[in-house]
Protein backbone atom coordinates (compact mmCIF):
# COMPACT_ATOMS: atom_id res chain seq x y z
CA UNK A 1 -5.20 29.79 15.62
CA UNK A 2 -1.40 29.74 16.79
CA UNK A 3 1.02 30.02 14.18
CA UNK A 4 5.32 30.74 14.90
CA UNK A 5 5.54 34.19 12.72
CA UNK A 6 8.68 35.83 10.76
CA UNK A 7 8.98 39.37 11.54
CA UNK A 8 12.64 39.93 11.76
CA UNK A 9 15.96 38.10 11.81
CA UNK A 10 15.67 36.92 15.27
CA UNK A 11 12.29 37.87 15.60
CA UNK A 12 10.34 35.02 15.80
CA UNK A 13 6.83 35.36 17.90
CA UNK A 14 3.76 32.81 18.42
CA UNK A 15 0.71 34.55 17.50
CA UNK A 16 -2.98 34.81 16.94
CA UNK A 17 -3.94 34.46 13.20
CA UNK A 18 -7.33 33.84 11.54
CA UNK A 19 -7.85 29.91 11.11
CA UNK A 20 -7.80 29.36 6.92
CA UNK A 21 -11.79 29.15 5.63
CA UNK A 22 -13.70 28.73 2.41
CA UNK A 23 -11.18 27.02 0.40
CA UNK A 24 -11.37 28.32 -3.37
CA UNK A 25 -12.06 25.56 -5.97
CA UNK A 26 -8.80 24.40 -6.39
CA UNK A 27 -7.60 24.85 -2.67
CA UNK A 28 -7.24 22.55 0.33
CA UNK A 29 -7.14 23.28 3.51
CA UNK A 30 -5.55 20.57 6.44
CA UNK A 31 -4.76 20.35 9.86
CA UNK A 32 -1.03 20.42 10.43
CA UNK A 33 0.44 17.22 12.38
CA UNK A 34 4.35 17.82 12.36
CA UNK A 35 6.48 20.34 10.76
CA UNK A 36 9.99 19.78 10.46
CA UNK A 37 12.49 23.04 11.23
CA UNK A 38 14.96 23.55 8.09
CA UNK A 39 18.08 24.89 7.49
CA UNK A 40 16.29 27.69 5.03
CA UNK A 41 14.47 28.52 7.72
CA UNK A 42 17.20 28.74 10.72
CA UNK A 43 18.91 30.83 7.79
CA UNK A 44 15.89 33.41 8.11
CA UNK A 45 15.68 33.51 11.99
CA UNK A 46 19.29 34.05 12.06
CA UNK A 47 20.17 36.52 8.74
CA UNK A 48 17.12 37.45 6.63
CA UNK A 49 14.59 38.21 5.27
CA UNK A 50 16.59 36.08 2.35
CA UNK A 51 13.81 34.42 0.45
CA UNK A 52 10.20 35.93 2.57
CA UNK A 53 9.96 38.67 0.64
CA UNK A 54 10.49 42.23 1.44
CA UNK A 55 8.13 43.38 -1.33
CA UNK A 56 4.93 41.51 -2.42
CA UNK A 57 5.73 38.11 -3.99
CA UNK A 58 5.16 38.72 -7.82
CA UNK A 59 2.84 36.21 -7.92
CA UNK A 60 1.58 35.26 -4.51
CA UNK A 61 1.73 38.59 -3.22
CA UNK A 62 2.78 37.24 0.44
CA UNK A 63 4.98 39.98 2.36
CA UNK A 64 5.25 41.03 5.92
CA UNK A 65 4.80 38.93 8.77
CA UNK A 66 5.09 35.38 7.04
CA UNK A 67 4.19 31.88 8.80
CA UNK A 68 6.80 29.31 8.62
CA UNK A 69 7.29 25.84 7.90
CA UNK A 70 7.64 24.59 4.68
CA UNK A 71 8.18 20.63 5.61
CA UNK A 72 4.89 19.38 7.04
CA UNK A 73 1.98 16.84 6.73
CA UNK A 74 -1.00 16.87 8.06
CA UNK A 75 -5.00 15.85 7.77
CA UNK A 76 -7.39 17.18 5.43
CA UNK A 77 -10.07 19.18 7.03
CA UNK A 78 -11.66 20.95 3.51
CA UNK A 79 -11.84 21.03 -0.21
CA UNK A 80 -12.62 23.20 -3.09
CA UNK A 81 -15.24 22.46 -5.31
CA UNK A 82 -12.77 21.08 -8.01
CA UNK A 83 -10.39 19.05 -5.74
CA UNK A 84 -11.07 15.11 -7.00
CA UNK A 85 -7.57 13.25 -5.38
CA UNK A 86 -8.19 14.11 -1.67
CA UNK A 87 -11.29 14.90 0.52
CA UNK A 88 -11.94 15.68 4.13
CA UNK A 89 -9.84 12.74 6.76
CA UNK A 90 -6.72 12.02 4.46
CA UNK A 91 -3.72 12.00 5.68
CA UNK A 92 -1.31 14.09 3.19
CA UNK A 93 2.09 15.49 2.51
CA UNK A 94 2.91 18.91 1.59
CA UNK A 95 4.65 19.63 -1.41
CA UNK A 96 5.37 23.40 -0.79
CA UNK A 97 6.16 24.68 -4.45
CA UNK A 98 3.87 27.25 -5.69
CA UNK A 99 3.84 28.79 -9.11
CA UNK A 100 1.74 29.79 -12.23
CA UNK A 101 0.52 26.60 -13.78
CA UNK A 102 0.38 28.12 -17.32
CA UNK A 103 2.12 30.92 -18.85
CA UNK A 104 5.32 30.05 -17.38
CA UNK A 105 8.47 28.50 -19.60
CA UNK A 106 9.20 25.67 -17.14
CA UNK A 107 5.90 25.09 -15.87
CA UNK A 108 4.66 24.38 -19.10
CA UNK A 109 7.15 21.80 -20.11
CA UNK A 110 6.53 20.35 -16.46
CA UNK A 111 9.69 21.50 -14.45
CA UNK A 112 8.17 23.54 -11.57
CA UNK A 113 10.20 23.80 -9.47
CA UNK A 114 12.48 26.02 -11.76
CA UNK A 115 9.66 28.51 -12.16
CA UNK A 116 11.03 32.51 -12.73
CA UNK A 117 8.20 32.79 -9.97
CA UNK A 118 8.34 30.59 -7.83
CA UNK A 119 7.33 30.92 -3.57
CA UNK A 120 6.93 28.14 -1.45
CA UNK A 121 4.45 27.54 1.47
CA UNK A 122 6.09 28.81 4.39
CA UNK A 123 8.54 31.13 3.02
CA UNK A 124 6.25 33.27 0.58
CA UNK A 125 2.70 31.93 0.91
CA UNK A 126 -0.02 33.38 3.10
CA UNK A 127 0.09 30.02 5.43
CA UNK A 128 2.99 27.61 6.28
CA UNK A 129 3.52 24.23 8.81
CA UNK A 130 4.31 26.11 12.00
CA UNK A 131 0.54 26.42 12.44
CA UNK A 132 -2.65 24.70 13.79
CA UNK A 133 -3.67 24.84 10.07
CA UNK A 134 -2.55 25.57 6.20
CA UNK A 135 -4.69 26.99 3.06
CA UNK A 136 -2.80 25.26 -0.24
CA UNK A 137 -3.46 24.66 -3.69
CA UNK A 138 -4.90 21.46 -4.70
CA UNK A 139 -1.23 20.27 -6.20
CA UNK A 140 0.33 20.60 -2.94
CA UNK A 141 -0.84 18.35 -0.81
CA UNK A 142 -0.16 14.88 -2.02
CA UNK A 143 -2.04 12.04 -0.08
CA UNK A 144 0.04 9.48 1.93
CA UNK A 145 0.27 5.89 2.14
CA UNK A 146 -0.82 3.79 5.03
CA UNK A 147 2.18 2.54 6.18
CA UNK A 148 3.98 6.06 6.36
CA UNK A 149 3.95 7.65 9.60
CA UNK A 150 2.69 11.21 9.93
CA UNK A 151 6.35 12.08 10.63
CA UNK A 152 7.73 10.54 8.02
CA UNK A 153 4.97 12.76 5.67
CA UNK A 154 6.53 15.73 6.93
CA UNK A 155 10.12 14.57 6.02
CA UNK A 156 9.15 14.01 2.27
CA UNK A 157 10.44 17.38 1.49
CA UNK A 158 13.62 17.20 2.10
CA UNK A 159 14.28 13.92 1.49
CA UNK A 160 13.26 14.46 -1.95
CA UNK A 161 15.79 17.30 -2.07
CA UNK A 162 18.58 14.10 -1.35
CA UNK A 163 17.03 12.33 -3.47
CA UNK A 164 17.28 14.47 -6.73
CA UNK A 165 20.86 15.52 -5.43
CA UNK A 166 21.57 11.74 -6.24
CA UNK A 167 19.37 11.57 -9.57
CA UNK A 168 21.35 14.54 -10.60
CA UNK A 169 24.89 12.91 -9.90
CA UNK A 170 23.64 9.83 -11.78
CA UNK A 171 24.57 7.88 -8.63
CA UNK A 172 24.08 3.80 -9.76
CA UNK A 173 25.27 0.58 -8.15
CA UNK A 174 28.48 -0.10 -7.06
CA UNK A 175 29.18 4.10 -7.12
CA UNK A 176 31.26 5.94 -4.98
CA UNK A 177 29.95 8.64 -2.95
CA UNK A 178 31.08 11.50 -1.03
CA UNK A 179 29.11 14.14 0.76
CA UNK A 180 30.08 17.27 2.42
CA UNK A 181 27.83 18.15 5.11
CA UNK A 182 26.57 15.84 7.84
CA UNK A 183 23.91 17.98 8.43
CA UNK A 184 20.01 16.65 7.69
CA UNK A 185 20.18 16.96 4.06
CA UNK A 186 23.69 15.83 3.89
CA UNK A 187 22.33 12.74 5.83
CA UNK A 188 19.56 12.01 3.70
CA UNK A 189 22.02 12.30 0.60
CA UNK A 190 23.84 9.23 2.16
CA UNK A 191 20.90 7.22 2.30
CA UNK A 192 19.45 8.36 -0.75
CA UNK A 193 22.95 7.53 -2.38
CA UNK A 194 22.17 4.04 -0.86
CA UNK A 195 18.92 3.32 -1.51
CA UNK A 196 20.10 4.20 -5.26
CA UNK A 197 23.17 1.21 -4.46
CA UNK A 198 26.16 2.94 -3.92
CA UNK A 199 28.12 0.37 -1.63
CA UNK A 200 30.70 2.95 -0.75
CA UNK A 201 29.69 6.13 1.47
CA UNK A 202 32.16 9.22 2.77
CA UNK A 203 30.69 11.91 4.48
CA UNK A 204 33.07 15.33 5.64
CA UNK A 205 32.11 17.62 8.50
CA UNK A 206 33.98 19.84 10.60
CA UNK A 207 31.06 19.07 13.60
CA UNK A 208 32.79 15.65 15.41
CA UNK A 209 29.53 15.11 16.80
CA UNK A 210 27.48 14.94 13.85
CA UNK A 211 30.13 12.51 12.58
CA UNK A 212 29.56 10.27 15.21
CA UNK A 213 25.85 10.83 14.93
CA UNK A 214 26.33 9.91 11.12
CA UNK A 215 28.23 6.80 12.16
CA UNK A 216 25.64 5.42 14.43
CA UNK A 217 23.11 5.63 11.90
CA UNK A 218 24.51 4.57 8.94
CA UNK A 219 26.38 0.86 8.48
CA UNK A 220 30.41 1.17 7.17
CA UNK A 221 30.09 4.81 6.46
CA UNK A 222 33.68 6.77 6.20
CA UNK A 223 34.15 10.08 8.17
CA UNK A 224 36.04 12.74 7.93
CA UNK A 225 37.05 16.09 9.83
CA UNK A 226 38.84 18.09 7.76
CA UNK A 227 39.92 20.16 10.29
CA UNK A 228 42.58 17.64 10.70
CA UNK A 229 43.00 15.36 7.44
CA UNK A 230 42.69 15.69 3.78
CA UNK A 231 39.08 15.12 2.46
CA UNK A 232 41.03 14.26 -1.12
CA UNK A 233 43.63 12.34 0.01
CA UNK A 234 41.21 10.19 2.85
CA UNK A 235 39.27 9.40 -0.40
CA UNK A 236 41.72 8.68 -2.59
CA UNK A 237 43.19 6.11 0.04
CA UNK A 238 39.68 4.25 0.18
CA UNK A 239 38.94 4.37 -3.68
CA UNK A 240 39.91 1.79 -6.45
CA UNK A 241 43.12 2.73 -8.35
CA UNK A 242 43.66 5.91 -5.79
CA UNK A 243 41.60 7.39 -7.93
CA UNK A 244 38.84 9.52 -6.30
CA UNK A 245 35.05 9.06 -5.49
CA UNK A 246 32.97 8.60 -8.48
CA UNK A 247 30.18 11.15 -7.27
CA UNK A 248 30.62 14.11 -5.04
CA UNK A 249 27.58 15.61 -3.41
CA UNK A 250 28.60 19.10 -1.65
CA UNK A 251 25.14 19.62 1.22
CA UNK A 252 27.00 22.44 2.95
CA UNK A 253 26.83 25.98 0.78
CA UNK A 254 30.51 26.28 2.01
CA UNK A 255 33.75 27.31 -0.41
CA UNK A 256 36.18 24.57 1.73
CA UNK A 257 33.46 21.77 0.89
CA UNK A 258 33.35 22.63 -3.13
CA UNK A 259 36.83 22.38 -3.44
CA UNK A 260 37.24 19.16 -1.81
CA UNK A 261 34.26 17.62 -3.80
CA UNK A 262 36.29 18.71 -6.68
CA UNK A 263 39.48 17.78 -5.79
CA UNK A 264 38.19 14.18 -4.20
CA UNK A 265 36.20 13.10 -7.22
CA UNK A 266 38.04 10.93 -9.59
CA UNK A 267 38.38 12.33 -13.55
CA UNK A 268 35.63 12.12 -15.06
CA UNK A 269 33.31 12.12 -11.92
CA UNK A 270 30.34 14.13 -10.89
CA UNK A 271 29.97 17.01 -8.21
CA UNK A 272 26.50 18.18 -7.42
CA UNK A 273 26.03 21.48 -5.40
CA UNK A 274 23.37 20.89 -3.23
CA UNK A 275 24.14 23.68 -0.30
CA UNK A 276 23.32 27.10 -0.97
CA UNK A 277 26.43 29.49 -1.22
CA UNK A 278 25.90 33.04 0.03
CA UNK A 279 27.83 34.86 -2.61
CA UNK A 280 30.51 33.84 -5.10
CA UNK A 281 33.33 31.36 -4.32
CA UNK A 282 36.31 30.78 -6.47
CA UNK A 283 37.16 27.06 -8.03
CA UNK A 284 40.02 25.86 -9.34
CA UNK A 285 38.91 25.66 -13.16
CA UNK A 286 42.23 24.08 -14.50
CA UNK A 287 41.52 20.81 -12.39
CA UNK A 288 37.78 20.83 -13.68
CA UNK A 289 39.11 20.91 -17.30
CA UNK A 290 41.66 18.91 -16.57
CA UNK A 291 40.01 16.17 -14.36
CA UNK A 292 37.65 15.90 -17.48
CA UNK A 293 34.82 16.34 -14.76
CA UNK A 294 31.08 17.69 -14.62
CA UNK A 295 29.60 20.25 -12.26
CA UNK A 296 25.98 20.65 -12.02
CA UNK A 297 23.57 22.18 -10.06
CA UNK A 298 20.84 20.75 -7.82
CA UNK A 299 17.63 23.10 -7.25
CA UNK A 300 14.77 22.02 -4.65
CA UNK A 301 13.22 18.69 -6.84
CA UNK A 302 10.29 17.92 -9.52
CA UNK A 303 7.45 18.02 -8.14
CA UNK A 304 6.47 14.97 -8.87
CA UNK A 305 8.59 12.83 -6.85
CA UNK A 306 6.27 12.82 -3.56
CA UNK A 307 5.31 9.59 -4.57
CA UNK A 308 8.20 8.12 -5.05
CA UNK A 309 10.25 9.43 -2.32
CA UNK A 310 7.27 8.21 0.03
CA UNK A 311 7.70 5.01 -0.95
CA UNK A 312 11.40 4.31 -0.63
CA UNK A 313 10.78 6.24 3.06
CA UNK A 314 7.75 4.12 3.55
CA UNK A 315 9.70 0.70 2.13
CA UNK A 316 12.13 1.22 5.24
CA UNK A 317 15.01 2.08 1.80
CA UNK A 318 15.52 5.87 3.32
CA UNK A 319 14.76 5.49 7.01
CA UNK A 320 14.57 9.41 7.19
CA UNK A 321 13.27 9.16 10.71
CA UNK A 322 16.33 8.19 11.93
CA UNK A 323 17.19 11.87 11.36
CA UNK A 324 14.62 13.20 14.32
CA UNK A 325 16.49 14.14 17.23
CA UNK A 326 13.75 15.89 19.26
CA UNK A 327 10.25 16.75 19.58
CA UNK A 328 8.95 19.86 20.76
CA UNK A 329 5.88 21.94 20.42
CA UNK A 330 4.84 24.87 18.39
CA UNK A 331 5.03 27.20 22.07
CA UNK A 332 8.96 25.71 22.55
CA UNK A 333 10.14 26.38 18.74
CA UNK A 334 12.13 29.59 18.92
CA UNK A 335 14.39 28.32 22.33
CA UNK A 336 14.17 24.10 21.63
CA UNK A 337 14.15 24.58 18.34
CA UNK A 338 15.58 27.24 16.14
CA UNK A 339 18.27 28.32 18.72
CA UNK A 340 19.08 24.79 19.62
CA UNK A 341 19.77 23.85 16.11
CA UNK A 342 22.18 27.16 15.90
CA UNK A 343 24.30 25.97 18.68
CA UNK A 344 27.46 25.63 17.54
CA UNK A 345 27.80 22.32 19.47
CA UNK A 346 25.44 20.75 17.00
CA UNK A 347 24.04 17.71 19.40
CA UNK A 348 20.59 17.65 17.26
CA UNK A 349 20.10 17.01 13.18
CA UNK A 350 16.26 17.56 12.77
CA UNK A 351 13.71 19.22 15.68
CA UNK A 352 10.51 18.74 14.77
CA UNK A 353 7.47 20.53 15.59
CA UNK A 354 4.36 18.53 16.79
CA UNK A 355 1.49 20.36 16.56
CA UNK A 356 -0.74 18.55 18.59
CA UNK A 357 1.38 18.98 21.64
């Protein structure tokens, strides 16, 4: 079968690999439909390895050459002997996280995704979504309902990433929300904060064509470039009191956006970091002690939240299709897809791969 291969940071190549056979009993394998390209993943084209592993996975023992494509859906085509909750002809979701089920800390007490050993299918697993087909475990492939579209399976993933980001910044009716980053996940933070009933929205971003893209697709929304205002000050002007945001979601991994989640939330408030920082950035710790305010982490999402996150996408709550900007296929990935979404320009939020094209 064809499958889009990580060799090298920008080395990306379409090649022959065996097509996944004789499941073991707890293993599944489907038929990829769509595979959405992330921002982990344009981070490995363009910079890593970062998180395929140069040495054998401690407990998958992927390394080398590694299929991507770790937000995908598609139809089961075989089962293991033990798999009971999906058989050959559903239509599924892939949740990606893979780690021990028993002898681990977290897994034991049911929080997965914070496994010491953690991998993920398409990143440090033997298959991924940018492939005719994927070998999983039985817990990773979640079946779908009717009325969700087999792109909107594949957009589970990182929806549910917005969607904890909000659980974890206790986001409730009436709140307050600003998010830095009008990237994908950024975007799907604003509608998660939404669906959860925040009635007012900010979003920050340096990319004046993602703002307007975020504009067009979501109703009274506030933007801001702060190349040329204050994120802190903007808020402040639109918040009760002059007070600050309530909740302040930062999607970008970027120093500038930390600081003005901390300095836009009001005392008291929340900031989540939701972006992945490359190294160490500094804060200033007298206005988090001083602002009385909480700063907490936000790390992938339980695992069991694929229901729930496919019905609020499914309900019409998170319309994360809105998101797509183009199709393209598996054989146009590396120059409509990957580069494309490195273009500094930034005209396209989510490519996504179908692979039946």
């Amino acid at each position: 079968m064809q499958a889009l291969r990580f060799h090298a940071a920008k080395d990306l190549r379409i090649e022959d690999v065996p097509l996944p056979s004789d499941p073991a009993p707890d293993q599944v394998i489907i038929e990829n439909r769509f595979c959405g390209i992330c921002g982990t993943d344009l981070h490995e084209y363009a910079y890593g390895p970062i998180f395929i592993p140069k040495e054998p996975h401690p407990f998958t023992k992927a390394s080398g050459p590694q299929v991507l494509g770790h937000e995908f859906g598609g139809v089961v085509k075989a089962v293991g002997s033990d798999v009971r909750h999906v058989k050959p002809g559903d239509r599924v979701s892939v949740q990606p996280l893979i780690m021990p089920r028993v002898g681990d800390y977290y897994a034991e007490r049911g929080l997965f995704h914070l496994s010491s050993q953690l991998a993920l299918a398409g990143l440090s697993w033997n298959s991924g979504g940018m492939a005719e087909a994927a070998l999983l475990y039985d817990y990773n492939v979640q079946p779908i309902p009717d009325d969700l579209s087999d792109e909107e399976a594949a957009l589970i993933e990182p929806t549910a990433v917005a969607v904890y980001a909000c659980d974890r910044a206790g986001v409730t009716a009436g709140a307050s929300v600003l998010v830095t980053g009008a990237g994908p996940i950024g975007m799907l933070t604003l509608m998660a904060a939404r669906a959860a009933g925040a009635t007012q929205l900010v979003v920050s971003d340096v990319n004046d064509t993602r703002l307007d893209m975020a504009r067009q697709t979501i109703p009274d929304l506030i933007t801001i470039n702060p190349k040329g205002q204050s994120v802190g000050d903007v808020v402040r002007a639109h918040t009760e009191g002059g007070v600050g945001c309530d909740v302040a979601i930062e999607c970008v991994g970027n120093e500038h956006a930390l600081k003005a989640c901390a300095d836009a939330v009001r005392k008291q408030g929340v900031v989540v970091q939701t972006g992945l920082h490359p190294g160490e950035n500094p804060l200033n710790w007298f206005d988090v002690t001083f602002k009385d305010i909480d700063i907490r982490g936000s790390w992938a999402y339980p695992t069991h939240y694929w229901p729930r996150v496919a019905r609020l996408i499914a309900s019409g709550q998170i319309p994360a299709k809105k998101i797509v900007t183009k199709f393209i296929s598996l054989s146009e990935a590396v120059a409509e897809g990957f580069d494309q979404l490195l273009d500094p320009a930034g005209r396209h939020l989510k490519i996504m791969i179908d692979l039946s094209r």
